[in-house]
N, C-alpha and C. Protein backbone atom coordinates (compact mmCIF):
# COMPACT_ATOMS: atom_id res chain seq x y z
N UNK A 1 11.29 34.19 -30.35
CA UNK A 1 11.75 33.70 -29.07
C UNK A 1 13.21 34.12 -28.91
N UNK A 2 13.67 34.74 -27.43
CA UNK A 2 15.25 34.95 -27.64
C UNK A 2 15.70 34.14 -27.03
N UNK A 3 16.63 34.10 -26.71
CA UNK A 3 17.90 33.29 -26.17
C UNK A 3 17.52 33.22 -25.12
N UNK A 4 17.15 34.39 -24.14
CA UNK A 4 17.03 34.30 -22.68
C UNK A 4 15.66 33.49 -22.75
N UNK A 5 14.71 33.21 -23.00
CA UNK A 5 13.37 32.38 -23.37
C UNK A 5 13.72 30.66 -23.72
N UNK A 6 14.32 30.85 -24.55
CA UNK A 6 14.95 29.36 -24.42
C UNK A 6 15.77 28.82 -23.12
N UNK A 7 17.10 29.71 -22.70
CA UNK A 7 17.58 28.98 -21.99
C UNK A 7 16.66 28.64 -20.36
N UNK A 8 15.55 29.59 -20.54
CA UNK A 8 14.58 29.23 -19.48
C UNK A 8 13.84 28.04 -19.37
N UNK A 9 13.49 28.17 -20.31
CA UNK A 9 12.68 26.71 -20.19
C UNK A 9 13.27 25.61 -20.52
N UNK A 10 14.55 25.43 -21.34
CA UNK A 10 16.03 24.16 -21.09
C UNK A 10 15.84 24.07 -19.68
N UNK A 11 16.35 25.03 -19.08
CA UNK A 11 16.80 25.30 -17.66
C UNK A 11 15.73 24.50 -16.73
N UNK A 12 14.38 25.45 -16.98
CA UNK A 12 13.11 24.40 -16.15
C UNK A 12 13.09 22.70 -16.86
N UNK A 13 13.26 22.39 -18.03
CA UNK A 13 13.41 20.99 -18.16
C UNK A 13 14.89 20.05 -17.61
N UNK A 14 15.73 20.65 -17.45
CA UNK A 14 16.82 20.32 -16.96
C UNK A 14 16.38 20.19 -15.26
N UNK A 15 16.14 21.28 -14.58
CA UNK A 15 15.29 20.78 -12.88
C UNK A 15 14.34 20.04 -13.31
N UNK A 16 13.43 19.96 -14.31
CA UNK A 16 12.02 18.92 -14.06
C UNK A 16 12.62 17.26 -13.79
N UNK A 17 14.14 17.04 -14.56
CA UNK A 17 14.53 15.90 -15.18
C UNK A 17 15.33 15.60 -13.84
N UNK A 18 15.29 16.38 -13.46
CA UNK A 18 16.60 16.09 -11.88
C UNK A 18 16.18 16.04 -11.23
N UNK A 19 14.90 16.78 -11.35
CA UNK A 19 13.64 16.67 -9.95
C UNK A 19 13.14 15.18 -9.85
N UNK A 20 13.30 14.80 -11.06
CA UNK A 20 12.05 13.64 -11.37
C UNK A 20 12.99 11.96 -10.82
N UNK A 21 14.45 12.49 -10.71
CA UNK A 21 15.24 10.88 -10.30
C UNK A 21 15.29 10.82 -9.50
N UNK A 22 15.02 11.55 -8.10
CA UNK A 22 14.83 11.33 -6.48
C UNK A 22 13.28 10.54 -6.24
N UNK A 23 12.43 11.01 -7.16
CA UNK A 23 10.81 10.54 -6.70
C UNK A 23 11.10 9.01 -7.51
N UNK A 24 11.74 8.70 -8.78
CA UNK A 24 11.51 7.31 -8.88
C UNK A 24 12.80 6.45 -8.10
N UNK A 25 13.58 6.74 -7.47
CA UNK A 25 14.54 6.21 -6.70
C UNK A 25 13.36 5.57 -5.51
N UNK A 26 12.63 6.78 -4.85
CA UNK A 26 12.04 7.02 -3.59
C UNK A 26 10.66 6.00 -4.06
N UNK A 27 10.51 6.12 -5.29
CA UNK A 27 8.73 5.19 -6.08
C UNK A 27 9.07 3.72 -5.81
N UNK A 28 10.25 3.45 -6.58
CA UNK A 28 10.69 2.50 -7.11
C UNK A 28 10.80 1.35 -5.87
N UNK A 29 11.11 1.23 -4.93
CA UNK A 29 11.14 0.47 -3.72
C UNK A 29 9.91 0.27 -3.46
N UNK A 30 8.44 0.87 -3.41
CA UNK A 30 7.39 0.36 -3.41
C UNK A 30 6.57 -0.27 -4.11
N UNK A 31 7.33 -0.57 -5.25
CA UNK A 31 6.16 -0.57 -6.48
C UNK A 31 7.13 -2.38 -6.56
N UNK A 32 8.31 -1.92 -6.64
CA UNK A 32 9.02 -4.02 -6.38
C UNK A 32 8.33 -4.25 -4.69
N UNK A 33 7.78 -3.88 -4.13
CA UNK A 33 7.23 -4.27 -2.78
C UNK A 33 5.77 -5.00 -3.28
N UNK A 34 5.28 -4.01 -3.72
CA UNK A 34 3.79 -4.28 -4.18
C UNK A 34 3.54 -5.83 -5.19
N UNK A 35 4.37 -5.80 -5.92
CA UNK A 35 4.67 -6.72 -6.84
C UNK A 35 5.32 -7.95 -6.01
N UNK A 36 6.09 -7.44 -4.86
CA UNK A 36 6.80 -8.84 -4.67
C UNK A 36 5.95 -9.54 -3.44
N UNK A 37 4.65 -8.49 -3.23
CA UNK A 37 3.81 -9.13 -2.27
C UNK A 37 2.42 -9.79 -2.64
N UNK A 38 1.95 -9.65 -4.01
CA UNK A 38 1.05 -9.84 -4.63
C UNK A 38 1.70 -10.95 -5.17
N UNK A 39 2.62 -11.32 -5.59
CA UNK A 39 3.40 -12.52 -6.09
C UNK A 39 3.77 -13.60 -4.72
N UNK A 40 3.58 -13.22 -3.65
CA UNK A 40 3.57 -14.12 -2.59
C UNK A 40 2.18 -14.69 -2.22
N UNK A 41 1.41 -13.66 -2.02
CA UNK A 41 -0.11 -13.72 -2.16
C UNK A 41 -0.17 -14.79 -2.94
N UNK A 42 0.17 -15.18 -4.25
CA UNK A 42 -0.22 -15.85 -5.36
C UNK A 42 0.39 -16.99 -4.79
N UNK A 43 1.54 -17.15 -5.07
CA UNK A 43 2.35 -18.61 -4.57
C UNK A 43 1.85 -19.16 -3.19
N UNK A 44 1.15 -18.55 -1.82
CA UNK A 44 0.61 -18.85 -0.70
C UNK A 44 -0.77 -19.34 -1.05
N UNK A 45 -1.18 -18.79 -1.76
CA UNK A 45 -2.67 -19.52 -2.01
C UNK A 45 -2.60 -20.68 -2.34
N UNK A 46 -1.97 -20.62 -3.47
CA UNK A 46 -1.67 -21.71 -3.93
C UNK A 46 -1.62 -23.15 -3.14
N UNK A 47 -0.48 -22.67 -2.09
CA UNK A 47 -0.14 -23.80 -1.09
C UNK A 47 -0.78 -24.41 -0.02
N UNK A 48 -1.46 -23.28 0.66
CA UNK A 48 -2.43 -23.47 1.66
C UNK A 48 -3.68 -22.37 1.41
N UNK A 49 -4.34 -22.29 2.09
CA UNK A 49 -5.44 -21.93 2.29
C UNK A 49 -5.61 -20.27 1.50
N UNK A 50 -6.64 -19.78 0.97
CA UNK A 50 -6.29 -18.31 0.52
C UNK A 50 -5.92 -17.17 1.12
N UNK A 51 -5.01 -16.45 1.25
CA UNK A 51 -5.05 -15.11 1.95
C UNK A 51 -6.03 -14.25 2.12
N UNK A 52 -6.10 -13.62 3.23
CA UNK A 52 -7.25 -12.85 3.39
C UNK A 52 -7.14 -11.71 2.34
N UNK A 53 -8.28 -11.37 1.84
CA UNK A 53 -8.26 -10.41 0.68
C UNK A 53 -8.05 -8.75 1.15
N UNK A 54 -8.74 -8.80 2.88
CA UNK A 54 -7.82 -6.96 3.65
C UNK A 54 -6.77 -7.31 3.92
N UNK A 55 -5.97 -7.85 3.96
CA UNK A 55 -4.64 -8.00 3.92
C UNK A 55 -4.02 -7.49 2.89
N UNK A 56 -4.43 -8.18 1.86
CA UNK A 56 -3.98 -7.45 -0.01
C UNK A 56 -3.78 -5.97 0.35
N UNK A 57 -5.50 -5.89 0.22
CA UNK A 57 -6.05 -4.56 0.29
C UNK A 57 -5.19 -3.06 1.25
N UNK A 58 -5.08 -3.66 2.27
CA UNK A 58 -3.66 -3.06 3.10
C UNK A 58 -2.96 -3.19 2.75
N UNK A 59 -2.11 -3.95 2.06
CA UNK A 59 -0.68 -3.79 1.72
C UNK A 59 -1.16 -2.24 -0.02
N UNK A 60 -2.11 -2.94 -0.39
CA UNK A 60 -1.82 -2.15 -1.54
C UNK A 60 -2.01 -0.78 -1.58
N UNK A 61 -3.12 -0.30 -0.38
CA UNK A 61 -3.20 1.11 0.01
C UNK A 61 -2.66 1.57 0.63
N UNK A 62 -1.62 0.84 1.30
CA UNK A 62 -0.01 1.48 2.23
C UNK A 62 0.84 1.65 1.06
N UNK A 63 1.30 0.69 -0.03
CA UNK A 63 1.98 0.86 -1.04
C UNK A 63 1.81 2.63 -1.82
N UNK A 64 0.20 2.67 -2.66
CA UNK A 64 -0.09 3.44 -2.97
C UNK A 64 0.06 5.31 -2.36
N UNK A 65 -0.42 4.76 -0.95
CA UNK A 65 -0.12 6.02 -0.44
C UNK A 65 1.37 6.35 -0.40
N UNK A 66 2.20 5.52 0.48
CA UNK A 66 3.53 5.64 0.12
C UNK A 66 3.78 6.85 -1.11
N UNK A 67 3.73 5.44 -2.17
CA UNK A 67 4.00 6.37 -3.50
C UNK A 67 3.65 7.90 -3.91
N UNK A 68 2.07 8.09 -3.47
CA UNK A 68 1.88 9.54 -3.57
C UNK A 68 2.08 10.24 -2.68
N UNK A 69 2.79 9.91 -1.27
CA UNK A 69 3.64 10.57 -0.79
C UNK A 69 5.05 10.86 -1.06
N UNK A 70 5.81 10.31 -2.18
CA UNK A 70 7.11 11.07 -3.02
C UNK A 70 7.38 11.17 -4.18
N UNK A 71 6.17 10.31 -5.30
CA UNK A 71 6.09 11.16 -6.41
C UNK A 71 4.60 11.68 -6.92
N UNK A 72 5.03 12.52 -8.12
CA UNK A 72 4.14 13.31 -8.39
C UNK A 72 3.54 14.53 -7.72
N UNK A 73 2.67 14.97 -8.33
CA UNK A 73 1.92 16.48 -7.56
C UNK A 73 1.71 16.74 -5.96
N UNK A 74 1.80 15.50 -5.31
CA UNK A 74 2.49 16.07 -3.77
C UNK A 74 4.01 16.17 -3.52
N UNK A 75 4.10 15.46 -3.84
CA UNK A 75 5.91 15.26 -3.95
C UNK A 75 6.42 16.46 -4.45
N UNK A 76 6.18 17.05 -5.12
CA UNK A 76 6.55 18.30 -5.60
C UNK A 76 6.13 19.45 -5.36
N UNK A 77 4.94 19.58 -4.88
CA UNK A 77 3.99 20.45 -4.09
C UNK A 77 4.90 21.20 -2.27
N UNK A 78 5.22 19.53 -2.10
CA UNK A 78 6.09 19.44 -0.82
C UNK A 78 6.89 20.28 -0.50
N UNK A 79 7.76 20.27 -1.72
CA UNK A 79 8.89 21.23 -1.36
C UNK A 79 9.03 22.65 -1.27
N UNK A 80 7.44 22.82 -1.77
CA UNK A 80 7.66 24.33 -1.54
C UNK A 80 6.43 24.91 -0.76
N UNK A 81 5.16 23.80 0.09
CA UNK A 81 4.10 24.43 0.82
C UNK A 81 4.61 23.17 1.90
N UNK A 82 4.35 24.16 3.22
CA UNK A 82 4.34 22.48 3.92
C UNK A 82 3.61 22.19 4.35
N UNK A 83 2.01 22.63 4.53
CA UNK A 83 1.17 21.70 4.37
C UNK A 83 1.06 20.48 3.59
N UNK A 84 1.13 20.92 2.20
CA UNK A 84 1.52 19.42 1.41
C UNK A 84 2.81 18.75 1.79
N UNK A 85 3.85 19.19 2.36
CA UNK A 85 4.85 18.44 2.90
C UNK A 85 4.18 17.71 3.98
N UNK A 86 3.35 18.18 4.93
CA UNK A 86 2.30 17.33 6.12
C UNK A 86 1.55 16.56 5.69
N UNK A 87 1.35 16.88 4.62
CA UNK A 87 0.17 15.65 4.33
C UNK A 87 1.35 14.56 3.29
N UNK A 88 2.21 14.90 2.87
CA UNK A 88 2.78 13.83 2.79
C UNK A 88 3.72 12.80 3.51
N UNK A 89 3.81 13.85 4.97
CA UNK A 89 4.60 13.15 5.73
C UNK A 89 3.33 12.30 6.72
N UNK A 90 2.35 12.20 6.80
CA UNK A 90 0.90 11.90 7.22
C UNK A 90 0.99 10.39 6.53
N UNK A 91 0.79 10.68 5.00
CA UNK A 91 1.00 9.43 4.09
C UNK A 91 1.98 8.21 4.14
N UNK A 92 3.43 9.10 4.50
CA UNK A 92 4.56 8.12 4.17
C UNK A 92 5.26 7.54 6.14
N UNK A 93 4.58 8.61 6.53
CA UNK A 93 5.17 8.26 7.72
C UNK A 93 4.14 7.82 9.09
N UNK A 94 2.75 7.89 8.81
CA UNK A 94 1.75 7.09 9.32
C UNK A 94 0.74 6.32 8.39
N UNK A 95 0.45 6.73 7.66
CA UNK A 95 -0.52 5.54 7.26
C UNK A 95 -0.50 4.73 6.65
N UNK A 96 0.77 4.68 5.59
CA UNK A 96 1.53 3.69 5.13
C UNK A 96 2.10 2.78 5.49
N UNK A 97 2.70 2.96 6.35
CA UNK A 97 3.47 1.91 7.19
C UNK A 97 2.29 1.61 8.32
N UNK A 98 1.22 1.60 9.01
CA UNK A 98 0.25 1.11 9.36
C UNK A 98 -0.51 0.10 9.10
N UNK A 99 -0.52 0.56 7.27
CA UNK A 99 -1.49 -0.16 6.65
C UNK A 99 -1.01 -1.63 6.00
N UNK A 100 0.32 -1.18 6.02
CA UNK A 100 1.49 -2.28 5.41
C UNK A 100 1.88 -3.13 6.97
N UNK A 101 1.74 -2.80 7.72
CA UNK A 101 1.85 -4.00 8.64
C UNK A 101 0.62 -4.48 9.23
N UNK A 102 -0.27 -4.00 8.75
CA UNK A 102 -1.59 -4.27 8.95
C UNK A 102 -1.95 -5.80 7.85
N UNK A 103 -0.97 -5.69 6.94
CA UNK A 103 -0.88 -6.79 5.88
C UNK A 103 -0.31 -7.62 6.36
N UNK A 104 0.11 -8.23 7.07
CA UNK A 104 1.17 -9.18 8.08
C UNK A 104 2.44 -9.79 6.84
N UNK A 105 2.96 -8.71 6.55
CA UNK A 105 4.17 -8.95 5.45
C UNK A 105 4.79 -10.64 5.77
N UNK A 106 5.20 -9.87 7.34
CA UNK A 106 5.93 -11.34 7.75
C UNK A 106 5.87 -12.78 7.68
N UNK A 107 4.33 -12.61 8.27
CA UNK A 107 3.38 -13.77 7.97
C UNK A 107 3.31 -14.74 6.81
N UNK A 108 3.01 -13.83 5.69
CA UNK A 108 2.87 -14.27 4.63
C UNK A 108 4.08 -14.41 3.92
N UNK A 109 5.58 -13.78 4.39
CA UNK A 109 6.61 -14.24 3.89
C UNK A 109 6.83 -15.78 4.53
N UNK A 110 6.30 -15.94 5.64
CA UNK A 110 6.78 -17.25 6.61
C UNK A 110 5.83 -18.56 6.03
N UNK A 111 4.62 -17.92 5.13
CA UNK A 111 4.19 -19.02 4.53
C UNK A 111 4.45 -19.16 3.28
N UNK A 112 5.03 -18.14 2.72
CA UNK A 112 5.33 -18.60 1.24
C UNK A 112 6.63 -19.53 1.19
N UNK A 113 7.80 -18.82 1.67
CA UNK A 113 9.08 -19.16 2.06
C UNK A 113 9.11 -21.00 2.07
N UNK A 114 10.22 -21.79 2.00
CA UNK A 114 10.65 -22.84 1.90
C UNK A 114 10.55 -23.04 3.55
N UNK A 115 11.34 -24.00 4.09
CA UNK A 115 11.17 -24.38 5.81
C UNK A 115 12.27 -23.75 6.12
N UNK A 116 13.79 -24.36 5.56
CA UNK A 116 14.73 -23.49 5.70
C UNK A 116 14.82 -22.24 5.72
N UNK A 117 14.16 -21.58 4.61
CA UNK A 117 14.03 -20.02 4.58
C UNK A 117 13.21 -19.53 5.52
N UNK A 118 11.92 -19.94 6.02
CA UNK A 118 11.21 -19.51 6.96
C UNK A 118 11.98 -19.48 8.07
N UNK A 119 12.51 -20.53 8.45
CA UNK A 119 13.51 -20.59 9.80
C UNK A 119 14.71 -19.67 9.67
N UNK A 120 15.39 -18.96 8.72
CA UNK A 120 16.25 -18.14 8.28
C UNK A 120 15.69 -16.84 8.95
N UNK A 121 14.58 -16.46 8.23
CA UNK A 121 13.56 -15.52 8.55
C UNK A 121 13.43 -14.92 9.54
N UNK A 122 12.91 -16.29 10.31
CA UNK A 122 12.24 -16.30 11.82
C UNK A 122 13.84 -15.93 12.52
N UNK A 123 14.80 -16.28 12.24
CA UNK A 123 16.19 -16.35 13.20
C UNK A 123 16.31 -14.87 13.24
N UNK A 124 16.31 -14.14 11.75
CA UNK A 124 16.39 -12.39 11.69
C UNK A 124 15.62 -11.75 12.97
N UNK A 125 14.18 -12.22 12.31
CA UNK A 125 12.85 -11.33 13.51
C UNK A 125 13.33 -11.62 14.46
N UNK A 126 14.07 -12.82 15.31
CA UNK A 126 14.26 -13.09 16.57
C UNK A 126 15.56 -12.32 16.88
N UNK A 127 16.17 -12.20 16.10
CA UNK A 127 17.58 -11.67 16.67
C UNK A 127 17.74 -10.13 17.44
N UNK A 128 18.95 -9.94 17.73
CA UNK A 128 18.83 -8.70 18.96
C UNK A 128 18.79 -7.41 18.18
N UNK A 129 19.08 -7.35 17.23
CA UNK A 129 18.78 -5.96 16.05
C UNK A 129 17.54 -5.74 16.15
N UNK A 130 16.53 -6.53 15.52
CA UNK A 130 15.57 -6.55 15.24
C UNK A 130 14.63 -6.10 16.73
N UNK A 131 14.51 -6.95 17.58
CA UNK A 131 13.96 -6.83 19.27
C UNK A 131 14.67 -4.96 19.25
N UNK A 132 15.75 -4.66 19.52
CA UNK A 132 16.46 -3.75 19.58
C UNK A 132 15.49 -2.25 18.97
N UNK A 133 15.63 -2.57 17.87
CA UNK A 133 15.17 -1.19 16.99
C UNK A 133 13.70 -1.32 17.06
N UNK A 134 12.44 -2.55 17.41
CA UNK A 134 11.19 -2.30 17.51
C UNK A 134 10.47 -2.54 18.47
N UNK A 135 11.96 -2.60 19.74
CA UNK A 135 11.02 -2.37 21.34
C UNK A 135 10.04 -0.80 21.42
N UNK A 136 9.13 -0.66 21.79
CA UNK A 136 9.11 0.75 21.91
C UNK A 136 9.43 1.89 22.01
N UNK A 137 10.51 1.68 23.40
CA UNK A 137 11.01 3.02 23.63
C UNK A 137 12.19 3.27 22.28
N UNK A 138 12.60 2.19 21.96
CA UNK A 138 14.05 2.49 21.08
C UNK A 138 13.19 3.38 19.77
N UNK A 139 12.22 2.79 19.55
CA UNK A 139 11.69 3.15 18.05
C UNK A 139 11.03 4.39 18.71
N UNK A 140 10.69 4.59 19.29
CA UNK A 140 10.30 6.44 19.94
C UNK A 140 10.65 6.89 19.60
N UNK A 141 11.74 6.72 20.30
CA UNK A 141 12.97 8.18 20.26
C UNK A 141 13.90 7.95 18.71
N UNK A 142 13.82 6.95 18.22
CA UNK A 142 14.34 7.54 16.17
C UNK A 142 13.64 7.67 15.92
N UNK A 143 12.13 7.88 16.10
CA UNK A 143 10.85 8.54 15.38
C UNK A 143 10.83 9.66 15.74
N UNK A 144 10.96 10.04 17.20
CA UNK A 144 10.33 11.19 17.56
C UNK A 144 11.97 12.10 17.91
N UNK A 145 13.11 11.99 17.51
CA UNK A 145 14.21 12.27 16.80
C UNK A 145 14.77 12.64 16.17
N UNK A 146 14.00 11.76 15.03
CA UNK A 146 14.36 12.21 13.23
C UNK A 146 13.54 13.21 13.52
N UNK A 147 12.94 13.25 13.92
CA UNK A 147 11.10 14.56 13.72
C UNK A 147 11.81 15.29 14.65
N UNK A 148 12.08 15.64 15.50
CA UNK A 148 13.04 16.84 15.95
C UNK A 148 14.31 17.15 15.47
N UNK A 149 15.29 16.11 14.99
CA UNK A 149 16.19 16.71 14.00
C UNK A 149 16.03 17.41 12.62
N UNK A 150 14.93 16.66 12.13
CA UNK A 150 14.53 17.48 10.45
C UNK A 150 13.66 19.05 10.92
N UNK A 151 12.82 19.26 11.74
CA UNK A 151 12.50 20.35 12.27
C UNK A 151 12.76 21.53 13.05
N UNK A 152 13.89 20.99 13.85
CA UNK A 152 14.61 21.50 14.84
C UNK A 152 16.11 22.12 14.50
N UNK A 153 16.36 21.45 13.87
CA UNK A 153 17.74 22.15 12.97
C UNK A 153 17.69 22.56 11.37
N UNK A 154 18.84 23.23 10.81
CA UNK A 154 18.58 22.87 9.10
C UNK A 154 18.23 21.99 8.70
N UNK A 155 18.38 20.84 8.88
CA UNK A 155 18.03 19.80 8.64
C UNK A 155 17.15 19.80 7.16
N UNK A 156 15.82 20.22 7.26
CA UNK A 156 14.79 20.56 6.54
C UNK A 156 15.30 21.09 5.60
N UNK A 157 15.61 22.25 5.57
CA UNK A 157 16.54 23.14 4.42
C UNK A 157 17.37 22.50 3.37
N UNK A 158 18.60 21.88 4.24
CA UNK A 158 19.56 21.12 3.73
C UNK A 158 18.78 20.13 2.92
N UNK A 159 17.82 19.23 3.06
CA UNK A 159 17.25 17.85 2.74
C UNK A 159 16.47 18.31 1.21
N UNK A 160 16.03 19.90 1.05
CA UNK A 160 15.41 20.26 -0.06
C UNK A 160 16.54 20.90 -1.01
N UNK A 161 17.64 20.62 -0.60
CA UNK A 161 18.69 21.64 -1.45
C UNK A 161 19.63 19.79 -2.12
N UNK A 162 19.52 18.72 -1.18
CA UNK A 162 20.23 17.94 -1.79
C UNK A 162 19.49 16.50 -1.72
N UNK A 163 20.01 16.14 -2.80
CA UNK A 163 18.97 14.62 -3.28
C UNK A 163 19.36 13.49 -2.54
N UNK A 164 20.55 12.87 -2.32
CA UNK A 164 20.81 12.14 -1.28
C UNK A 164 20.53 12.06 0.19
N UNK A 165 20.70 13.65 0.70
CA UNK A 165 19.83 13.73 2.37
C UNK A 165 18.31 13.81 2.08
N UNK A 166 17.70 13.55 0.91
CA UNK A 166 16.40 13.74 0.71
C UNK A 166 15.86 12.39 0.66
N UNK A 167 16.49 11.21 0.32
CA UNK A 167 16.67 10.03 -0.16
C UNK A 167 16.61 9.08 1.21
N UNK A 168 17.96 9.86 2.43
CA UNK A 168 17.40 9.02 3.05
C UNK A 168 17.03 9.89 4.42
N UNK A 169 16.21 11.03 4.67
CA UNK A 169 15.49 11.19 5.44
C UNK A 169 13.87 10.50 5.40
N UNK A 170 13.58 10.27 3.85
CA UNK A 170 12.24 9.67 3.58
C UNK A 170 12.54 8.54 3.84
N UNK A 171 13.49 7.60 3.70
CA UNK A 171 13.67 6.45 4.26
C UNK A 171 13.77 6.42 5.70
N UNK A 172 14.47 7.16 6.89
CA UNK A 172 13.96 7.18 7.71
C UNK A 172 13.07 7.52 8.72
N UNK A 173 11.99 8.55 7.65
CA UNK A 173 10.73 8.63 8.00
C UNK A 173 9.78 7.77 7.97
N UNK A 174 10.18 6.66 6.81
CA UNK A 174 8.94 5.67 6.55
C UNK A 174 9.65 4.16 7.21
N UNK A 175 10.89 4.06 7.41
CA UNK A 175 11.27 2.78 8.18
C UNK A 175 11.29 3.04 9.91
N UNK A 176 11.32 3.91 10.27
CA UNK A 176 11.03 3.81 11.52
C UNK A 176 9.60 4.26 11.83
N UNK A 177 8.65 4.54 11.12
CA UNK A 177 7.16 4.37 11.41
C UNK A 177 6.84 2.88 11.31
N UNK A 178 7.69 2.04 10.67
CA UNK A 178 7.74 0.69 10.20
C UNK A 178 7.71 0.02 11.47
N UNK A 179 9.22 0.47 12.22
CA UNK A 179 9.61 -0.10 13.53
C UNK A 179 8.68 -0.20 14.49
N UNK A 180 8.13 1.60 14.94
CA UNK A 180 6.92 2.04 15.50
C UNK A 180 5.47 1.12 15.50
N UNK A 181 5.16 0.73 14.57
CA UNK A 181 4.05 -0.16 14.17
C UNK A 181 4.08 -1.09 14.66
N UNK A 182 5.57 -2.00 14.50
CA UNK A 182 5.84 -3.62 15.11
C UNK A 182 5.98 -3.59 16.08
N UNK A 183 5.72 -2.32 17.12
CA UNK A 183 6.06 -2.98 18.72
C UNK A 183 4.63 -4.17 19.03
């Protein structure tokens, strides 16, 4: 083996290892979601009546997809076909967030929650931010926005060359499909 043979494949494990801390940054927020909603699930049953079990079931196949929309073999596939970039933007930016408010997050935070905290809660959802960013038209146009800025300019380019604009264009691909959903 020579030198130039080694420092190749250092080199490819050095990108595999750099590649690999954007997808669990990007994992990692769904997987404490999944957990911190199955742990509400649990404590709500408990209290009142059982949760509906497609509710779970939605939250956990919005979770899931999520996830294999930014790590692993699509996630990485992504960056260099964009069909698999479509089908992961399919995943993270419609059917995920569909399926996850299809779980009535809220709901079931408003019954697990204390009275105070529920009313805390409820004061957020009610407030003018909230109305603001998931009237319709507002959440349109940062959906249909971001999707003309990442396509329409470098945007795209730039977002595969650096880990932070990569970090949070997927965040605002999958929180304003979020918005989109709650009108």
């Amino acid at each position: 083996m020579n030198i130039n043979n080694l420092i190749h494949i250092e080199g490819t494990h050095i990108h595999h290892l750099i590649g690999i801390l954007p997808q669990l940054l990007l994992g990692l927020p769904f997987v404490l979601a999944l957990v911190l909603y199955i742990f509400a699930v649990v404590v709500s049953s408990r209290r009142r009546r059982p949760w509906p079990i497609y509710r779970t079931v939605c939250w956990a196949l919005g979770v899931h997809l999520a996830i294999i929309a930014v790590v692993g073999p699509l996630a990485n596939r992504a960056h260099a076909d964009f069909v698999a970039h479509m089908l992961g933007h399919l995943f993270l930016g419609m059917l995920a967030p569909l399926l996850m408010v299809l779980a009535a997050p809220m709901t079931l935070g408003l019954r697990t929650l204390s009275v105070p905290l529920a009313r805390r809660l409820s004061k957020v959802l009610r407030s003018w931010p909230s109305r603001i960013f998931t009237h319709p038209v507002v959440a349109s146009l940062l959906n249909i926005g971001g999707l003309w800025l990442l396509y329409m300019t470098n945007l795209y380019s730039l977002m595969q060359e650096n880990t932070l604009l990569h970090l949070i264009v997927h965040f605002h691909v999958f929180v304003e499909a979020i918005f989109l959903q709650c009108q």
